[in-house]
N, C-alpha and C. Protein backbone atom coordinates (compact mmCIF):
# COMPACT_ATOMS: atom_id res chain seq x y z
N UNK A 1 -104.39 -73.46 -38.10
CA UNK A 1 -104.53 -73.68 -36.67
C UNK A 1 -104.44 -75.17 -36.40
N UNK A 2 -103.85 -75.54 -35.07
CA UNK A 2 -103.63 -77.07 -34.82
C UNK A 2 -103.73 -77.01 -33.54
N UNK A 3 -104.14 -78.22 -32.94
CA UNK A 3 -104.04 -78.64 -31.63
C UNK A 3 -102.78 -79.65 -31.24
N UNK A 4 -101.80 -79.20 -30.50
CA UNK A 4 -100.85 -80.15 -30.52
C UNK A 4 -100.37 -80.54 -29.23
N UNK A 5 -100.12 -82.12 -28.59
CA UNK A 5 -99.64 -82.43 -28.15
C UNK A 5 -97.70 -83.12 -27.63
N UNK A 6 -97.56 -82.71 -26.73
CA UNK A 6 -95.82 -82.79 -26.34
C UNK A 6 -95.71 -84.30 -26.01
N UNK A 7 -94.87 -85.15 -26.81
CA UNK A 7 -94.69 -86.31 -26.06
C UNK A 7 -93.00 -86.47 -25.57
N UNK A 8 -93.33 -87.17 -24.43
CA UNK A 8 -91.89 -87.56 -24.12
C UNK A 8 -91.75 -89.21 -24.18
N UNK A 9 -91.06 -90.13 -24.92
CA UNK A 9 -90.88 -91.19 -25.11
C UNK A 9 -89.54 -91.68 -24.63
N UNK A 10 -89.73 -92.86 -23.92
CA UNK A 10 -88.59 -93.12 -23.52
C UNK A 10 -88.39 -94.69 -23.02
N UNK A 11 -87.25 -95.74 -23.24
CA UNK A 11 -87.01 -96.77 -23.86
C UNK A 11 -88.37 -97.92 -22.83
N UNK A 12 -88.71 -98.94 -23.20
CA UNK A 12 -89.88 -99.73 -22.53
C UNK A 12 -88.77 -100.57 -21.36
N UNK A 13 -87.87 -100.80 -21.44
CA UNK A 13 -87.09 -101.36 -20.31
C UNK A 13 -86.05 -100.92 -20.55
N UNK A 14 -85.84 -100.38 -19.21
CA UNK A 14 -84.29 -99.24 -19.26
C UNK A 14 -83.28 -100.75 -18.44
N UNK A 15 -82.84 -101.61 -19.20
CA UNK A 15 -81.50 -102.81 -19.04
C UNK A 15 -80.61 -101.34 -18.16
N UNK A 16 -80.14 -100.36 -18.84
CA UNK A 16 -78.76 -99.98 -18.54
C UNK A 16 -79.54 -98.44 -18.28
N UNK A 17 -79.32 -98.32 -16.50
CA UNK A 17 -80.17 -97.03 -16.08
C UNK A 17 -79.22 -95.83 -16.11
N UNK A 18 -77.90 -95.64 -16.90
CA UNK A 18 -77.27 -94.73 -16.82
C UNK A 18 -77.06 -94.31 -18.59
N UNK A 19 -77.17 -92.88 -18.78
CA UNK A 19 -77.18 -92.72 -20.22
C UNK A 19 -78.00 -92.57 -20.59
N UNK A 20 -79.35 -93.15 -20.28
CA UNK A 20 -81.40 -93.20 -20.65
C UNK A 20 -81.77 -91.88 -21.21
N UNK A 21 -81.83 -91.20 -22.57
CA UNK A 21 -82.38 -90.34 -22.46
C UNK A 21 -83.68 -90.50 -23.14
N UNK A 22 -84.91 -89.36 -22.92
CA UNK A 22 -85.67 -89.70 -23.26
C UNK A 22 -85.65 -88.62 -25.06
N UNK A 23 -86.65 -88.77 -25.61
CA UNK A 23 -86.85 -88.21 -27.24
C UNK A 23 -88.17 -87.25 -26.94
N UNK A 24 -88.28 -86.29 -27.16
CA UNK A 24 -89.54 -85.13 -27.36
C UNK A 24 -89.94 -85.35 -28.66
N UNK A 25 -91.09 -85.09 -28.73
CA UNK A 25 -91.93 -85.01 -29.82
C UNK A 25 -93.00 -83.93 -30.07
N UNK A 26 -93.00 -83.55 -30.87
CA UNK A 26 -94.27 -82.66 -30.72
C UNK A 26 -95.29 -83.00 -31.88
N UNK A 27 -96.09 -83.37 -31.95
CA UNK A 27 -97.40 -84.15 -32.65
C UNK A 27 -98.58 -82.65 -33.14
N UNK A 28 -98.59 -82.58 -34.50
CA UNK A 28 -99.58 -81.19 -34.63
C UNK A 28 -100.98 -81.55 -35.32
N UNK A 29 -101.94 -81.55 -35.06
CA UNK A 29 -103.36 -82.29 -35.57
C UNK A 29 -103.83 -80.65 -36.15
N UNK A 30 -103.78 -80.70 -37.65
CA UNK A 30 -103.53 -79.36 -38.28
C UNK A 30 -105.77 -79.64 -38.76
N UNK A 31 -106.31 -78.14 -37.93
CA UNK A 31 -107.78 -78.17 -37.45
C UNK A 31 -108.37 -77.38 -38.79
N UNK A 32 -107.14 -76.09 -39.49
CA UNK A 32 -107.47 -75.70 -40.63
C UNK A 32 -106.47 -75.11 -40.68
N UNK A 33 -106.78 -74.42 -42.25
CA UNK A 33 -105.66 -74.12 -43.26
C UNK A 33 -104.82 -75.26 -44.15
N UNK A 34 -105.51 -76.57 -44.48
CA UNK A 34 -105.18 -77.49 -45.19
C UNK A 34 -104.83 -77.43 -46.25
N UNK A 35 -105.77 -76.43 -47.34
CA UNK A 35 -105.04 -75.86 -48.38
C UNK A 35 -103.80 -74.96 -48.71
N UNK A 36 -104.04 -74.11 -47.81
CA UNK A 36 -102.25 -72.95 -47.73
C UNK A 36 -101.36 -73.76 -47.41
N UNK A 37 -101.62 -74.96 -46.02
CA UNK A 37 -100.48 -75.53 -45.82
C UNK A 37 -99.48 -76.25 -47.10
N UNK A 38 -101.19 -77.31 -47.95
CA UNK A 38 -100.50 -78.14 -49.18
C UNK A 38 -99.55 -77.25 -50.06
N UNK A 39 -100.01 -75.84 -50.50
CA UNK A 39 -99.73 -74.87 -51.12
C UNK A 39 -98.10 -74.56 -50.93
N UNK A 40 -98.20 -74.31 -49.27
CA UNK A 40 -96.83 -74.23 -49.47
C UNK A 40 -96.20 -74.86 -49.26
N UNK A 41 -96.10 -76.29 -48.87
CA UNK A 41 -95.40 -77.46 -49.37
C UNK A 41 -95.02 -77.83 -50.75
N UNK A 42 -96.05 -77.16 -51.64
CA UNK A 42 -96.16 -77.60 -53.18
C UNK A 42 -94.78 -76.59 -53.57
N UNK A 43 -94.39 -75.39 -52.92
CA UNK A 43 -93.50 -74.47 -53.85
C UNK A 43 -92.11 -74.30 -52.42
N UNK A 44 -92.32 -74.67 -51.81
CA UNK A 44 -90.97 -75.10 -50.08
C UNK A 44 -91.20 -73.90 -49.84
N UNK A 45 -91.94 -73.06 -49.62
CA UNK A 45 -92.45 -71.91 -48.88
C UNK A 45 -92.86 -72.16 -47.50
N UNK A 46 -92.22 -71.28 -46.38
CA UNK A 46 -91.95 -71.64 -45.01
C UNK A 46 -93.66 -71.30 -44.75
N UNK A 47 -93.74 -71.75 -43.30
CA UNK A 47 -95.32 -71.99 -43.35
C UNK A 47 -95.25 -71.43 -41.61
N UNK A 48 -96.05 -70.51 -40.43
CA UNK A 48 -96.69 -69.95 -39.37
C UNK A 48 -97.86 -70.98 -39.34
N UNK A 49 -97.28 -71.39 -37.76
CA UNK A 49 -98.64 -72.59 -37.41
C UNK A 49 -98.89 -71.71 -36.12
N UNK A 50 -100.35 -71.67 -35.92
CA UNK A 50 -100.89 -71.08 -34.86
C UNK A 50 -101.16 -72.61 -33.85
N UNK A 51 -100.37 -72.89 -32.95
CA UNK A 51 -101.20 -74.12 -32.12
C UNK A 51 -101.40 -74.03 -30.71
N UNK A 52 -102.33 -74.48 -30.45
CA UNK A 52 -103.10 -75.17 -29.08
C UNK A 52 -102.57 -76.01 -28.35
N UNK A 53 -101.60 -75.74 -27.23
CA UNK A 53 -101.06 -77.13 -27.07
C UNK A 53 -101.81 -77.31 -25.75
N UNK A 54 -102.10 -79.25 -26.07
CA UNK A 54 -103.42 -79.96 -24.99
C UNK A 54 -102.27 -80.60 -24.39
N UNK A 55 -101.61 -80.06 -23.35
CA UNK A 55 -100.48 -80.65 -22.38
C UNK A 55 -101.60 -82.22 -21.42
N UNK A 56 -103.06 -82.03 -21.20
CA UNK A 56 -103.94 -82.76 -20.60
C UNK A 56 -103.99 -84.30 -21.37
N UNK A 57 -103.60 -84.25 -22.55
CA UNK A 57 -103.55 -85.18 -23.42
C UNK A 57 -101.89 -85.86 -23.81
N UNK A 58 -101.29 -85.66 -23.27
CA UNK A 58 -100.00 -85.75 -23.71
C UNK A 58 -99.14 -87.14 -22.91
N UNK A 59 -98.61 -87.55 -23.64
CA UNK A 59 -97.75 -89.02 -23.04
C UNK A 59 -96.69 -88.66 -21.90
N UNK A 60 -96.35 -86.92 -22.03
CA UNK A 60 -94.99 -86.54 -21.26
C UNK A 60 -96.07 -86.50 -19.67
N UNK A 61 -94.88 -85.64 -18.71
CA UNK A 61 -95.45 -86.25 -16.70
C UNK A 61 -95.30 -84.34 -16.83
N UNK A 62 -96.60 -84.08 -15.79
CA UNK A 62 -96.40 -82.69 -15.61
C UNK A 62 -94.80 -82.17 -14.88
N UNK A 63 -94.02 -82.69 -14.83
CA UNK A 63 -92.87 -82.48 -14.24
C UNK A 63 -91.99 -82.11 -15.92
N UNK A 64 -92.07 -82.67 -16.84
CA UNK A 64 -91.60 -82.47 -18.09
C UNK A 64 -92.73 -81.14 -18.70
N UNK A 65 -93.50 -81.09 -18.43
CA UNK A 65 -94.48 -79.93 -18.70
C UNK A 65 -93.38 -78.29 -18.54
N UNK A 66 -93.19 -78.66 -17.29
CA UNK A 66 -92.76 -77.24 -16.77
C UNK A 66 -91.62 -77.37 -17.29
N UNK A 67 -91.05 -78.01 -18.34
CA UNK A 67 -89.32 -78.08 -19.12
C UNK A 67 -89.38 -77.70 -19.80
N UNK A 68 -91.10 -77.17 -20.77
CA UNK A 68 -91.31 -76.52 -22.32
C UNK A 68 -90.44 -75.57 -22.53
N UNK A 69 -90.62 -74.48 -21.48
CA UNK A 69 -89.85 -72.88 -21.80
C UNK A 69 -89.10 -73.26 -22.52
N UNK A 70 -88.42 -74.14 -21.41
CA UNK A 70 -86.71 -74.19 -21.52
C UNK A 70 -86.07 -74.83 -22.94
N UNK A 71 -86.93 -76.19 -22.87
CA UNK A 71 -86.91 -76.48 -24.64
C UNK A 71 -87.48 -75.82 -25.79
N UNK A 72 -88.27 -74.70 -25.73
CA UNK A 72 -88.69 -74.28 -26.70
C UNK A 72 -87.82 -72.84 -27.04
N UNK A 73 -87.08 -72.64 -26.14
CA UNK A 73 -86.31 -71.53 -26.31
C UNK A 73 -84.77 -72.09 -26.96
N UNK A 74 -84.35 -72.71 -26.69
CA UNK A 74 -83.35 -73.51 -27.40
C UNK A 74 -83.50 -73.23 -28.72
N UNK A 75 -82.00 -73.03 -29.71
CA UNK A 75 -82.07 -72.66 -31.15
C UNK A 75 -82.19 -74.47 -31.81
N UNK A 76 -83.12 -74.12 -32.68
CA UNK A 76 -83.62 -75.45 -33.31
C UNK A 76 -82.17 -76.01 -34.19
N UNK A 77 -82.15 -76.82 -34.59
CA UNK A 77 -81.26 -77.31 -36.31
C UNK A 77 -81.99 -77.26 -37.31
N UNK A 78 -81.00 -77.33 -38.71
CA UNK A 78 -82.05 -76.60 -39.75
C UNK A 78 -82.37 -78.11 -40.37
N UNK A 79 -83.61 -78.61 -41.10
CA UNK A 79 -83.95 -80.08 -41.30
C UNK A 79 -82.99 -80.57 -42.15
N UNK A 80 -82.79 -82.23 -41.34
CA UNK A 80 -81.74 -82.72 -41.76
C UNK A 80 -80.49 -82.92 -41.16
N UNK A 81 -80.54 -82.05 -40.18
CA UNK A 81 -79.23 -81.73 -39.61
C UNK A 81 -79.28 -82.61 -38.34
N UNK A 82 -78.48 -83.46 -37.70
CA UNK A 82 -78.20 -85.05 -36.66
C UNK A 82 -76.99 -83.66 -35.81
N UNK A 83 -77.18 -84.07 -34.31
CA UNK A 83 -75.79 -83.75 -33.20
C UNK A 83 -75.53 -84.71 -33.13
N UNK A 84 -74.13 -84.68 -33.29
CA UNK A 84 -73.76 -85.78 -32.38
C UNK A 84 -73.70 -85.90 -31.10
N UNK A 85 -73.07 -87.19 -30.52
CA UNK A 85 -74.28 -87.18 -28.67
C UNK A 85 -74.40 -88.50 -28.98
C-alpha cells in the first residue's frame, strides 16, 4: 500500500511561451509491503501497488486533477522506451 501524489512540473521561466509542455509525475511513498516489494525486485517479478492518491498534497492545479482519467487511461510504454515529440 502507498500514498501517492500527481505532480505536474513545468519549466521556472517559460522564455518561449509556445511549445511549453509540462512533465507528470507520479511520486509513490510505499506505507507497506517493503519486503514483497524488495522480493520482487530481487527476481524482476511484476509487482500490484494498491495506492491512495493525496491529490490535496500535490504540486499539479485542480484543473490538471480532473485530466487523471484521461491520462491514466492512456496505454503506458514498456520501461525504457523514449516517443519521440
Amino acid at each position: 500500500m502507498a500514498v501517492s501524489t500527481p505532480e505536474l512540473c513545468r519549466p521556472a521561466l517559460d522564455l518561449h511561451s509556445t511549445g511549453c509542455h509540462g512533465h507528470w509525475g507520479l511520486t509513490h511513498f510505499l506505507l507497506d509491503g517493503h519486503h514483497k516489494l524488495a522480493a520482487a525486485a530481487s527476481v524482476g517479478a511484476p509487482v500490484q501497488l494498491l495506492s491512495l492518491l493525496a491529490l490535496g498534497e500535490s504540486l499539479a492545479e485542480p484543473a490538471d486533477h480532473r485530466r487523471l482519467a484521461t491520462l491514466c487511461s492512456q496505454p503506458g510504454l514498456p520501461r525504457g522506451t523514449r516517443q519521440a515529440g
